[in-house]
N, C-alpha and C. Protein backbone atom coordinates (compact mmCIF):
# COMPACT_ATOMS: atom_id res chain seq x y z
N UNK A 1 -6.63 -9.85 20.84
CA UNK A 1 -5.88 -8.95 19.98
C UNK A 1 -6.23 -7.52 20.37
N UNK A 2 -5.28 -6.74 20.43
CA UNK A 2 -5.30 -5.37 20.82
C UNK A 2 -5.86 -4.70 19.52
N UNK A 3 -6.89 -3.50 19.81
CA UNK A 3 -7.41 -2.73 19.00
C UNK A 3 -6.24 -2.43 17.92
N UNK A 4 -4.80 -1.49 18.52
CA UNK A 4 -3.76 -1.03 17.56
C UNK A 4 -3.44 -2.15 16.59
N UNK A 5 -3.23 -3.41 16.90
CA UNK A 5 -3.13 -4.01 15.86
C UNK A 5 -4.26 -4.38 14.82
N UNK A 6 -5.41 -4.24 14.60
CA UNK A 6 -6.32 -4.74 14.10
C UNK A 6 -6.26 -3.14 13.42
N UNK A 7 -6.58 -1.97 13.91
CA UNK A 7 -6.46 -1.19 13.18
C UNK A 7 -5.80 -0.87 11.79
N UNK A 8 -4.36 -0.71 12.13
CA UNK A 8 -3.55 -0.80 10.84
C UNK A 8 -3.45 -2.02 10.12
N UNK A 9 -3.88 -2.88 9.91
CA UNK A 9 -4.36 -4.38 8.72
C UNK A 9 -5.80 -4.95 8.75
N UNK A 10 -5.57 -4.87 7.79
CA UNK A 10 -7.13 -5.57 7.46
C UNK A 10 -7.03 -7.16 6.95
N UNK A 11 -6.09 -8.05 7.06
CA UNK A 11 -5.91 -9.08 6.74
C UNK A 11 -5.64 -9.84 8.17
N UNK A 12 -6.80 -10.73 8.38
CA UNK A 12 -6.60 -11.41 9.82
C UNK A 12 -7.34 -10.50 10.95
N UNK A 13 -8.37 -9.71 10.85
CA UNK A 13 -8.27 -8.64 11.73
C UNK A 13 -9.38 -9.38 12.36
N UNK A 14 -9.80 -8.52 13.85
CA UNK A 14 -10.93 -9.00 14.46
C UNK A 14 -12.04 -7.75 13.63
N UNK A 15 -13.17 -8.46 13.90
CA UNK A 15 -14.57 -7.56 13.89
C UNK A 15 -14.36 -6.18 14.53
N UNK A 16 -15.12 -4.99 14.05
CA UNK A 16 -15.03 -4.17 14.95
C UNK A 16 -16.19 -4.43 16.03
N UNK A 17 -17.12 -5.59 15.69
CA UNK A 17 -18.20 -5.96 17.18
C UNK A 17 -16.96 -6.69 17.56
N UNK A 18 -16.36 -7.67 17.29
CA UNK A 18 -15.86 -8.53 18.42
C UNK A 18 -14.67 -7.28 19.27
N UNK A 19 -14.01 -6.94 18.58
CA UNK A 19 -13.03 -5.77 19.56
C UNK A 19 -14.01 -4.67 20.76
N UNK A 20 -15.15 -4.14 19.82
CA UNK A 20 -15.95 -4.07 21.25
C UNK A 20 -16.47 -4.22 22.06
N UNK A 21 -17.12 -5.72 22.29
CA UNK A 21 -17.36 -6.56 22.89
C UNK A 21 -16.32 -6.89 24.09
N UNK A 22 -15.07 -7.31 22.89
CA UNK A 22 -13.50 -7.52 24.23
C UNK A 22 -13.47 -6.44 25.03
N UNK A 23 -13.67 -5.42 24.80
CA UNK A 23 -13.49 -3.86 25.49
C UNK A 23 -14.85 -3.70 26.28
N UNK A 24 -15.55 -4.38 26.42
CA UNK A 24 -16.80 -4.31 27.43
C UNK A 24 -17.99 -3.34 26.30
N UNK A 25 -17.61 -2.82 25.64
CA UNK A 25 -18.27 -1.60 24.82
C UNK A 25 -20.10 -2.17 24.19
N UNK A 26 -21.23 -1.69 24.67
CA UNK A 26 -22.14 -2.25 24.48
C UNK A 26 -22.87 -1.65 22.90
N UNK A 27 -22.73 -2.53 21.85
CA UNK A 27 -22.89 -2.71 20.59
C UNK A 27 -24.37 -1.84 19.82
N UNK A 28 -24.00 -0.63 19.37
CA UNK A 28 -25.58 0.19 19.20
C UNK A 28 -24.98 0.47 17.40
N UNK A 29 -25.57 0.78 16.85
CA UNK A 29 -25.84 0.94 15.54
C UNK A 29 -24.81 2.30 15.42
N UNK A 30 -24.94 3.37 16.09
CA UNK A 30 -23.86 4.63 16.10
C UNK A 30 -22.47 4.38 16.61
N UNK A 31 -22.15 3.64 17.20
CA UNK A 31 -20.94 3.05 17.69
C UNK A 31 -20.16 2.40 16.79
N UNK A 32 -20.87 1.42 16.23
CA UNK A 32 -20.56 0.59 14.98
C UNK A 32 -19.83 1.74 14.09
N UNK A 33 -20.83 2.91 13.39
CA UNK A 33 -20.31 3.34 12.66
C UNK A 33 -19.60 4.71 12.94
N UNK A 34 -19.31 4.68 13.98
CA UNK A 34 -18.15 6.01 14.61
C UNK A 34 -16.83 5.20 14.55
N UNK A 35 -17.21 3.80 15.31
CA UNK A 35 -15.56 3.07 15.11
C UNK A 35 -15.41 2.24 13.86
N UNK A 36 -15.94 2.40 12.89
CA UNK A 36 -15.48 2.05 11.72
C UNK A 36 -14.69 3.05 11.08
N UNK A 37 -15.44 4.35 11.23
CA UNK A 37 -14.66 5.34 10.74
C UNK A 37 -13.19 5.80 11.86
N UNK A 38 -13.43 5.70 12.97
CA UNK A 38 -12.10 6.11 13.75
C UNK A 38 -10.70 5.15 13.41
N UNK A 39 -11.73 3.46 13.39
CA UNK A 39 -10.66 2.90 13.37
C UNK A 39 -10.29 2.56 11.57
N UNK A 40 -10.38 3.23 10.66
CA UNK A 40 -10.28 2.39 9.22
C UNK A 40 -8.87 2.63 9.24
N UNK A 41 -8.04 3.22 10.06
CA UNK A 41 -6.29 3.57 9.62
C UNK A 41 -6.05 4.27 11.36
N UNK A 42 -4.62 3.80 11.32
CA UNK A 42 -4.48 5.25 12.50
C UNK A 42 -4.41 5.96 12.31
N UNK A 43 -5.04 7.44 13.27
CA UNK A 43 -5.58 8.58 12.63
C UNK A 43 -5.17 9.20 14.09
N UNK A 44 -5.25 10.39 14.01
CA UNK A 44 -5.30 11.71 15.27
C UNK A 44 -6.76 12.34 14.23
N UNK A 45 -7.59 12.63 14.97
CA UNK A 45 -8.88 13.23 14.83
C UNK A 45 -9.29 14.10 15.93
N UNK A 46 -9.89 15.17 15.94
CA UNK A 46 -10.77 15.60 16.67
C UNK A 46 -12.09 15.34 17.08
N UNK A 47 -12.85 15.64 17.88
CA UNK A 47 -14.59 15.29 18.02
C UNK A 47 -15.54 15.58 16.39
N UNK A 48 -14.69 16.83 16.12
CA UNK A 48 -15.38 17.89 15.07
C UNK A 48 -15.50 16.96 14.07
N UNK A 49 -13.79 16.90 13.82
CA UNK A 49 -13.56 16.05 12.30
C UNK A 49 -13.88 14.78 12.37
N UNK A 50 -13.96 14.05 13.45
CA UNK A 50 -14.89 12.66 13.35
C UNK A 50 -16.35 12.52 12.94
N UNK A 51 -17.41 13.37 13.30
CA UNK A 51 -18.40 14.21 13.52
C UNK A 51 -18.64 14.09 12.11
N UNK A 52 -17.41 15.14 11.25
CA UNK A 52 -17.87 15.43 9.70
C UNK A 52 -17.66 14.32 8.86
N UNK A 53 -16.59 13.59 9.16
CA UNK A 53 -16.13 12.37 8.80
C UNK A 53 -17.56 11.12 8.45
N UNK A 54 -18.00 11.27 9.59
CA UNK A 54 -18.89 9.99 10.22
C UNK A 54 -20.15 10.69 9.01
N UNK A 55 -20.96 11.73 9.80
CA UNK A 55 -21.77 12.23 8.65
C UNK A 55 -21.96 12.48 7.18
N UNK A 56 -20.44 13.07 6.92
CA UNK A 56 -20.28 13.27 5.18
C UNK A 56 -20.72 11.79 4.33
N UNK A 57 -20.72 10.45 5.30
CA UNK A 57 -21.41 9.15 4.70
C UNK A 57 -22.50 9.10 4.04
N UNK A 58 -23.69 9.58 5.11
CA UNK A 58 -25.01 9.83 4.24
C UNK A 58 -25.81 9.30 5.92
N UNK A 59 -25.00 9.04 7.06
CA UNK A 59 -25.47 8.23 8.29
C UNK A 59 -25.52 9.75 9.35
N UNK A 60 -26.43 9.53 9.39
CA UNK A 60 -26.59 10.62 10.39
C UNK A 60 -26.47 10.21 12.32
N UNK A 61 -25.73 11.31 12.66
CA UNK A 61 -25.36 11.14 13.94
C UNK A 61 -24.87 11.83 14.51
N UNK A 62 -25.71 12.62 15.98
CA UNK A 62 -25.66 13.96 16.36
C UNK A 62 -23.91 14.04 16.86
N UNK A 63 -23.72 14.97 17.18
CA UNK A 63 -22.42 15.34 17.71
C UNK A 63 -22.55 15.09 19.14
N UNK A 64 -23.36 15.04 20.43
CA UNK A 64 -23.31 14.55 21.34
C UNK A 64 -22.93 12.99 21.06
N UNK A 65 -23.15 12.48 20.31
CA UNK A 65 -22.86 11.00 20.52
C UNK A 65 -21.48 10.64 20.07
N UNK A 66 -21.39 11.43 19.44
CA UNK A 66 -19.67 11.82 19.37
C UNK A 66 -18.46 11.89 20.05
N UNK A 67 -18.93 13.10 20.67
CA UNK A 67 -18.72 13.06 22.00
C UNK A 67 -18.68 11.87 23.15
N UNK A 68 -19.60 11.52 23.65
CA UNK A 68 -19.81 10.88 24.19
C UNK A 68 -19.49 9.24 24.32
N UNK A 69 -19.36 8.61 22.81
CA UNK A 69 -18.66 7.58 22.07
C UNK A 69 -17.21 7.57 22.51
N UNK A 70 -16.49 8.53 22.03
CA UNK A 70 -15.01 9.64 22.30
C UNK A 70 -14.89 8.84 23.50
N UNK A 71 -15.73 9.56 24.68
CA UNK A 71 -14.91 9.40 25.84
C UNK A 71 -15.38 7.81 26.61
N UNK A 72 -16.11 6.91 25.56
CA UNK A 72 -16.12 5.58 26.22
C UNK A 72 -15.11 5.13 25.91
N UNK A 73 -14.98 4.95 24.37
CA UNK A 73 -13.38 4.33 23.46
C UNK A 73 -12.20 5.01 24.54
N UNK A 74 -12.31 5.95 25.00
CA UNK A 74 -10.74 6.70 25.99
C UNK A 74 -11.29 5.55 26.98
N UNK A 75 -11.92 5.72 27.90
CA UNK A 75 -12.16 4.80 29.19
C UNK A 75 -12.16 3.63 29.02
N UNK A 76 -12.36 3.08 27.94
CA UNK A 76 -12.43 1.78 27.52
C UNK A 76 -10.61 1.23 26.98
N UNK A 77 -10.39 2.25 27.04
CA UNK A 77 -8.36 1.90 26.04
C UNK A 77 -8.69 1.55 24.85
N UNK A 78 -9.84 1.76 24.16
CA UNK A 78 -9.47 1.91 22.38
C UNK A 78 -9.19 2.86 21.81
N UNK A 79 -8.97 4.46 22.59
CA UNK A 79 -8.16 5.39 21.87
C UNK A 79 -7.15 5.86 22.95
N UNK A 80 -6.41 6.90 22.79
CA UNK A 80 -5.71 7.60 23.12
C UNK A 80 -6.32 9.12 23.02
N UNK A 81 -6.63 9.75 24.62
CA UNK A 81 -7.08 10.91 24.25
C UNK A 81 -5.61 11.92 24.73
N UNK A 82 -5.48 12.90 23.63
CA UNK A 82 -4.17 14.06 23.87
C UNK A 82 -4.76 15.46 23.48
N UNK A 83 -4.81 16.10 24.92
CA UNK A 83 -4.79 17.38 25.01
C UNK A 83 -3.77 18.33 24.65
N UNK A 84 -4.24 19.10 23.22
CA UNK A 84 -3.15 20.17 23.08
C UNK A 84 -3.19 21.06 23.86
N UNK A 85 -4.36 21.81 23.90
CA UNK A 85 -4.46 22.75 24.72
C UNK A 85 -6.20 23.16 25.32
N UNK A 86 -6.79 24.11 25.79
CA UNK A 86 -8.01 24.14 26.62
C UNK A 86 -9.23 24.01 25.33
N UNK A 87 -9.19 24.05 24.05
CA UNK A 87 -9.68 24.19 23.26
C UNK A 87 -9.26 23.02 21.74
N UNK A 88 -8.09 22.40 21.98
CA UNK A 88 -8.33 21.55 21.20
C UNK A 88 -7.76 19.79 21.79
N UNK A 89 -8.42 18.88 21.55
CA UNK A 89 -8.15 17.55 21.89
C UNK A 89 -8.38 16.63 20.67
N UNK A 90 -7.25 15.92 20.44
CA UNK A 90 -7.05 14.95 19.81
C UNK A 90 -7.32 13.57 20.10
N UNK A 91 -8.04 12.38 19.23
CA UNK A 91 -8.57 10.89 19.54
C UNK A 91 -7.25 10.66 18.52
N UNK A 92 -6.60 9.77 18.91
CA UNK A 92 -5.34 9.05 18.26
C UNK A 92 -5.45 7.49 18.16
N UNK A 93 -5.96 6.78 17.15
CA UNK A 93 -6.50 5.66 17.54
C UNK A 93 -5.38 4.54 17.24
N UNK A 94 -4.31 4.93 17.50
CA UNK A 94 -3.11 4.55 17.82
C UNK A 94 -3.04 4.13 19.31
N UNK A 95 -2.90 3.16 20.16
CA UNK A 95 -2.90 3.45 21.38
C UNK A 95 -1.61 2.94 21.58
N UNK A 96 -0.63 2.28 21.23
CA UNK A 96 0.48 1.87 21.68
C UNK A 96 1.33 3.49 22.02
N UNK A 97 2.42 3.44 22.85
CA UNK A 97 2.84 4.30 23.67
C UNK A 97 4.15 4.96 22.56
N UNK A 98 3.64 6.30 22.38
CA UNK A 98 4.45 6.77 21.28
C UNK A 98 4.39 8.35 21.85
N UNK A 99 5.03 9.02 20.86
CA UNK A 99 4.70 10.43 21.28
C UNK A 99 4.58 11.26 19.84
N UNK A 100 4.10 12.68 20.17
CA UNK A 100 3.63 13.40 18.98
C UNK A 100 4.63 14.70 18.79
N UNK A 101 4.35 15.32 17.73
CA UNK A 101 4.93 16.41 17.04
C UNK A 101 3.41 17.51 16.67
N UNK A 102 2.95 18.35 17.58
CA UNK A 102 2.15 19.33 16.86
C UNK A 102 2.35 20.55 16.25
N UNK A 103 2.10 20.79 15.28
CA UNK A 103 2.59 21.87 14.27
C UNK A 103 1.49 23.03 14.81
N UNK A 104 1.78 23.76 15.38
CA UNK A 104 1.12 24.79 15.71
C UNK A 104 0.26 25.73 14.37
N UNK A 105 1.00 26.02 13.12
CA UNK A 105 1.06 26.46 11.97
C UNK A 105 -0.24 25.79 11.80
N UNK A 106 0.00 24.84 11.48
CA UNK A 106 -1.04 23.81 10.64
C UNK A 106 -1.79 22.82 11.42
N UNK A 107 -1.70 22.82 12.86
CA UNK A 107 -2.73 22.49 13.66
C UNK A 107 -2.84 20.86 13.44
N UNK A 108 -2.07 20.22 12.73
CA UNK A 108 -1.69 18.93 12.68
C UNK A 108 -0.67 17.69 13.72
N UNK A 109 -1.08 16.70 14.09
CA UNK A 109 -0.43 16.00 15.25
C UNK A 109 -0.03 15.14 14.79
N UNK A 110 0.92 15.02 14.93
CA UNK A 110 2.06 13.85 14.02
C UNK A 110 2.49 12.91 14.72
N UNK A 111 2.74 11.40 14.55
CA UNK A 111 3.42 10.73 15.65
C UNK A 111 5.12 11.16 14.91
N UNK A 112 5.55 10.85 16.24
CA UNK A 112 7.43 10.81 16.15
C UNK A 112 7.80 9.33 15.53
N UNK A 113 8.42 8.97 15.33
CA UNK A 113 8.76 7.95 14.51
C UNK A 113 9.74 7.11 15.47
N UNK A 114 9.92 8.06 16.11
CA UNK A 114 10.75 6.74 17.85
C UNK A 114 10.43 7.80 19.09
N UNK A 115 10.37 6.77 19.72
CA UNK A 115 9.81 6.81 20.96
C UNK A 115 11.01 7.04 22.03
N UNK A 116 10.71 8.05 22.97
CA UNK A 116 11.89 8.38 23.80
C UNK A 116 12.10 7.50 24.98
N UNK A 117 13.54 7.43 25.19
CA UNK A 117 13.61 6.80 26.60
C UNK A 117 13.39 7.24 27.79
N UNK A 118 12.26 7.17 28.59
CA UNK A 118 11.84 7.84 30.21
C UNK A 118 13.09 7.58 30.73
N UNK A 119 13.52 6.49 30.77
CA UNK A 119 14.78 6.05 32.20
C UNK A 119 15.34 7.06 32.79
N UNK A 120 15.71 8.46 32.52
CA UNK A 120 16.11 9.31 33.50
C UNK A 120 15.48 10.10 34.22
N UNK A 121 13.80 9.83 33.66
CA UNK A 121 12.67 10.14 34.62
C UNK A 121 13.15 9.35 36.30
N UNK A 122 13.49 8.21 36.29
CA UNK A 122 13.32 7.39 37.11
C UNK A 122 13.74 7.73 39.13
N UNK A 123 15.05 8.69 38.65
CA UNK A 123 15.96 9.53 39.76
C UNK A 123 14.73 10.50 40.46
N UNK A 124 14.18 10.92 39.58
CA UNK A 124 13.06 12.09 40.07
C UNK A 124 12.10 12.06 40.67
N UNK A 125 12.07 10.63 40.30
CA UNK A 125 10.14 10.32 40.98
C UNK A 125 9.60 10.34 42.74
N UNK A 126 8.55 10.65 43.11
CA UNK A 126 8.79 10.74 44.74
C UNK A 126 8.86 9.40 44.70
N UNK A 127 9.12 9.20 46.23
CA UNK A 127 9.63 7.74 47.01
C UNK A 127 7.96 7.10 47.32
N UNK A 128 8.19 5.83 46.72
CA UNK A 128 7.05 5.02 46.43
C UNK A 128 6.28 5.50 45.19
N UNK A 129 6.74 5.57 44.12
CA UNK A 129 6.23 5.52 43.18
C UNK A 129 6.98 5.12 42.07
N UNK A 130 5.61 5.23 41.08
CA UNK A 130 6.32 4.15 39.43
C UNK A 130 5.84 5.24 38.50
N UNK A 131 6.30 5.23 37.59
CA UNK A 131 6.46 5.82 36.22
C UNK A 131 5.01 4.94 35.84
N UNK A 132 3.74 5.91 34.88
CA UNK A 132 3.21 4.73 34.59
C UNK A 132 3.55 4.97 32.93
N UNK A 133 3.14 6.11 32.30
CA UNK A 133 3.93 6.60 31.20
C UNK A 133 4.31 8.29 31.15
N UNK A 134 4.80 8.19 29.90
CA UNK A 134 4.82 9.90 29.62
C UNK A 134 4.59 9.95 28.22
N UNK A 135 3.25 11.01 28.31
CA UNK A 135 2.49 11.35 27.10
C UNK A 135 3.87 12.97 26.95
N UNK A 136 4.15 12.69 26.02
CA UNK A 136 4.78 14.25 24.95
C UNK A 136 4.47 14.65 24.13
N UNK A 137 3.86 15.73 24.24
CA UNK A 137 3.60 16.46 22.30
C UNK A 137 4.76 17.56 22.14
N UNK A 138 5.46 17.79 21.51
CA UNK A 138 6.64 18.67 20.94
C UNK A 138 5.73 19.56 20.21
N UNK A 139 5.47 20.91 20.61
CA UNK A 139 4.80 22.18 19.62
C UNK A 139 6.38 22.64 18.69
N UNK A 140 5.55 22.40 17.21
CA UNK A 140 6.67 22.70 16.30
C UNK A 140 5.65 24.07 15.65
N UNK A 141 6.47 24.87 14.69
CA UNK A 141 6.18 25.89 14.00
C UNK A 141 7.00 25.82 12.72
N UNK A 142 6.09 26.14 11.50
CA UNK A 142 6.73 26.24 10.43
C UNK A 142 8.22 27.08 10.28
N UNK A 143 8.94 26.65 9.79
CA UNK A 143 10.50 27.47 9.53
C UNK A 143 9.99 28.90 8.38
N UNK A 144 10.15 30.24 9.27
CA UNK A 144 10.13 31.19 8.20
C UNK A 144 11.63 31.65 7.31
N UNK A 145 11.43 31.95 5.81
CA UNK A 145 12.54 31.96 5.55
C UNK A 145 13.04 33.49 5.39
């Protein structure tokens, strides 16, 4: 069973040890409770707000491991990492292939609610190659009136 599905239900779900285990992910006491909190819903999070998230518990756990957690779950395919820009990155623990809406205003990353069709990517591509996906974030701004 794929992480995305176990995420959003909690009825029938795997362990969060057995999902990291399937994912090669080697089982430490801070891991446990970084992906309990990443994965309790799908979420877009930052390092920061995982960080405060994870801590505001009463479990303490430096921000390097945060970090560092972050970018096994990306290498591993239990998150989705999306770069807004040089200064902020989003963990989306959504991983099925969707795309986002960021509100520049409010600094919030939204999924789109349908997913676009690449197929006219396909004309463009150099010769010998494949599409593998396309990550999109749409920068939106509040409507002034």
């Amino acid at each position: 069973m794929m992480k995305s599905d176990w995420s959003s239900s909690k009825a029938g779900c795997q362990s969060i040890d057995a999902v990291l285990n399937e994912h090669g992910v080697n089982l430490t006491r801070q891991r446990r409770i970084i992906a309990g909190t990443l994965f309790a819903r799908n979420q877009h999070v930052t390092a920061n707000q995982l960080f405060e998230a994870v801590n505001s518990t009463g479990t303490r756990v430096s921000k390097a491991t945060v970090y560092n957690t972050l970018g096994l779950f990306v290498r591993k395919g239990l998150v989705r990492e999306i770069f807004i820009n040089a200064s902020r990155t989003f963990y989306d623990s959504n991983t099925s292939r969707h795309h986002h809406f960021y509100n520049v205003n409010t600094g919030d990353l939204i999924d789109m609610k349908e997913r676009l069709a690449p197929h006219f990517i396909d004309q463009y591509l150099p010769e010998g190659t494949a599409m593998d996906a396309v990550d999109l974030v749409i920068r939106v701004r509040n409507k002034t009136s």
